[in-house]
Protein backbone atom coordinates (compact mmCIF):
# COMPACT_ATOMS: atom_id res chain seq x y z
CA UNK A 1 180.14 62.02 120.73
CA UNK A 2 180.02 62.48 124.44
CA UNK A 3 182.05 59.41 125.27
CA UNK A 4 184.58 60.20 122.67
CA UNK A 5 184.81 63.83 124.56
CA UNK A 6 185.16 62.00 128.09
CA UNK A 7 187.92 59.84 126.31
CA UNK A 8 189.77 62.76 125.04
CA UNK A 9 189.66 64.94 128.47
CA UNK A 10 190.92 61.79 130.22
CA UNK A 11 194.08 61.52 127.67
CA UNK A 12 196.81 63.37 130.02
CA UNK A 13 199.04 61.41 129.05
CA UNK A 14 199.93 59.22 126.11
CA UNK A 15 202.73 57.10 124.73
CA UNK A 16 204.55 59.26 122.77
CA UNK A 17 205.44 61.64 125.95
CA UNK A 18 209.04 61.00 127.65
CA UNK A 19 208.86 59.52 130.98
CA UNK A 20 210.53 62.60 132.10
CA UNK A 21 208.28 64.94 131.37
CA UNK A 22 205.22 62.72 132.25
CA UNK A 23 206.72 62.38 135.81
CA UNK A 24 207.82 66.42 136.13
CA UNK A 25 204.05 66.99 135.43
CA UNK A 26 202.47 64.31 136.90
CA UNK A 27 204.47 63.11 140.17
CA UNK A 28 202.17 60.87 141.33
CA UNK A 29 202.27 58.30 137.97
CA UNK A 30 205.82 57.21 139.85
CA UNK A 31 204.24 54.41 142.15
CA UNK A 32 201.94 52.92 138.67
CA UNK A 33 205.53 53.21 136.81
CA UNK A 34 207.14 50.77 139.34
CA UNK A 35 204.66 48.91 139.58
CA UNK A 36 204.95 47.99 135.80
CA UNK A 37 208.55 47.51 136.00
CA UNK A 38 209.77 50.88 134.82
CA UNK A 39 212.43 52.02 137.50
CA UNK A 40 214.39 54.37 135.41
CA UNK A 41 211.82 57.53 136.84
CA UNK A 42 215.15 59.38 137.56
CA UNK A 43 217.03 58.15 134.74
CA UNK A 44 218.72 60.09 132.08
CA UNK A 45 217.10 57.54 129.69
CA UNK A 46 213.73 58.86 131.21
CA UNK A 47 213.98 62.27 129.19
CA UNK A 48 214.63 61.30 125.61
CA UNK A 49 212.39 57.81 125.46
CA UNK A 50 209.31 58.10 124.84
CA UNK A 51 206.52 55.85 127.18
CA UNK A 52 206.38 53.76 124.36
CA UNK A 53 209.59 53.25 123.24
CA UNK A 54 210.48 52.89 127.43
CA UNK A 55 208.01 50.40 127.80
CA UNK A 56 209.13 48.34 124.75
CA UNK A 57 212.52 48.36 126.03
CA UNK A 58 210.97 46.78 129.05
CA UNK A 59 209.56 44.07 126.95
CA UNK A 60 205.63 45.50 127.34
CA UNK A 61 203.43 44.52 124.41
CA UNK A 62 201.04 47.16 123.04
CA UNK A 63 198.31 45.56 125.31
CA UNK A 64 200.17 45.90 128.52
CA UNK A 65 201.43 49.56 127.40
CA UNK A 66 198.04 50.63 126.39
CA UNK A 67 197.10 49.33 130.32
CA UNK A 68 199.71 51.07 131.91
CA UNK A 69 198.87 54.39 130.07
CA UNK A 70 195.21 53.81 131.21
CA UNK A 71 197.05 53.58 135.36
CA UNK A 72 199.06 56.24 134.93
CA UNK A 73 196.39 58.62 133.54
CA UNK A 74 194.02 57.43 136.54
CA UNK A 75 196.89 58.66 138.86
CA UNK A 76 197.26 61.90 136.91
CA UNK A 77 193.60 62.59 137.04
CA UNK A 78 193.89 62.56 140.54
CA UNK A 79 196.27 64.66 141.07
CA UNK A 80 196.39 67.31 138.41
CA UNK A 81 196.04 70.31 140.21
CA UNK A 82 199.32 69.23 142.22
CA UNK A 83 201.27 70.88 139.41
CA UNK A 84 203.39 73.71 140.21
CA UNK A 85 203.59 72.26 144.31
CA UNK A 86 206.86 72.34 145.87
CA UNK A 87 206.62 69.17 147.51
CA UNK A 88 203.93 66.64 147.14
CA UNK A 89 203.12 63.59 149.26
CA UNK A 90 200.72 60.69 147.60
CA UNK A 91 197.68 59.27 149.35
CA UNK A 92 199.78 55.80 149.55
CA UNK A 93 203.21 57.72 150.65
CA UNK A 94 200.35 59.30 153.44
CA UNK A 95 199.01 56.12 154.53
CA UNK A 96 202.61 54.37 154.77
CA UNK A 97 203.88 56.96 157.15
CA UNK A 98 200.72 57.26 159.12
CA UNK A 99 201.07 52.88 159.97
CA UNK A 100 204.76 54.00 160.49
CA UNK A 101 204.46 56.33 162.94
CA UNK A 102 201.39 54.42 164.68
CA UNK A 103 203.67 51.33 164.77
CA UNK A 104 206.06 53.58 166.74
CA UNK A 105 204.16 55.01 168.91
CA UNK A 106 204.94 58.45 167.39
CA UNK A 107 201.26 59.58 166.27
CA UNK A 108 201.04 62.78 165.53
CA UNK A 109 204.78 63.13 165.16
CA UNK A 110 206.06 65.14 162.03
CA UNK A 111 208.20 64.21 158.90
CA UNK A 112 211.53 65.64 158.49
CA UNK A 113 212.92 65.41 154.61
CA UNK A 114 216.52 65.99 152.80
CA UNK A 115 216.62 66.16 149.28
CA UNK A 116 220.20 64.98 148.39
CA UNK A 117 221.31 64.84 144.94
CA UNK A 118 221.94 61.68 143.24
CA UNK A 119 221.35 59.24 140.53
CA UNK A 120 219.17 56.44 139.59
């Protein structure tokens, strides 16, 4: 009974959310999207499709999207209480521009950002 409580709390997400929605909620399940092959994060595709049906259309079996589900909940474990932030930088995205800025001899340095509007 325990376990299948555990289970349950660890369910953020699950196939039959769009990718949209998923990645409104969730930001940081972008990087474990990519890394499976799923690109279309900014899509229009991404807010009626389902993971599932996404994933399928990627040629993922139900093995492979019941693995990816398992990553991307990891990644919105960890950062759950991120909703509602206006601007959110990863632990990876962190790390990359830390090396960056060491390579350049810019430690310490700051990060300026533009959001410009686009599309996939």
């Amino acid at each position: 009974m325990e376990h299948e409580l555990k289970e349950v709390k660890q369910q953020l997400i699950t196939k039959d959310m769009t990718i949209g929605d998923v990645v409104a909620k969730y930001p940081s399940v972008i990087e474990p999207l990519q890394s499976a092959g799923v690109h279309c994060v900014g899509c229009h595709v991404s807010y009626h499709e389902t993971l599932e049906q996404g994933f399928k259309g990627h040629g993922m079996g139900d093995e492979e999207i019941d693995m990816v589900i398992s990553k991307l909940n990891a990644a919105a474990e960890e950062s759950k209480f991120d909703h509602g932030k206006e601007f959110i930088v990863t632990n990876k995205a962190a790390e990359k521009l830390m090396e960056v800025l060491k390579e350049n001899s810019k430690e310490g340095s700051g990060l300026r950002v533009e959001i410009t509007p686009g599309g996939c």
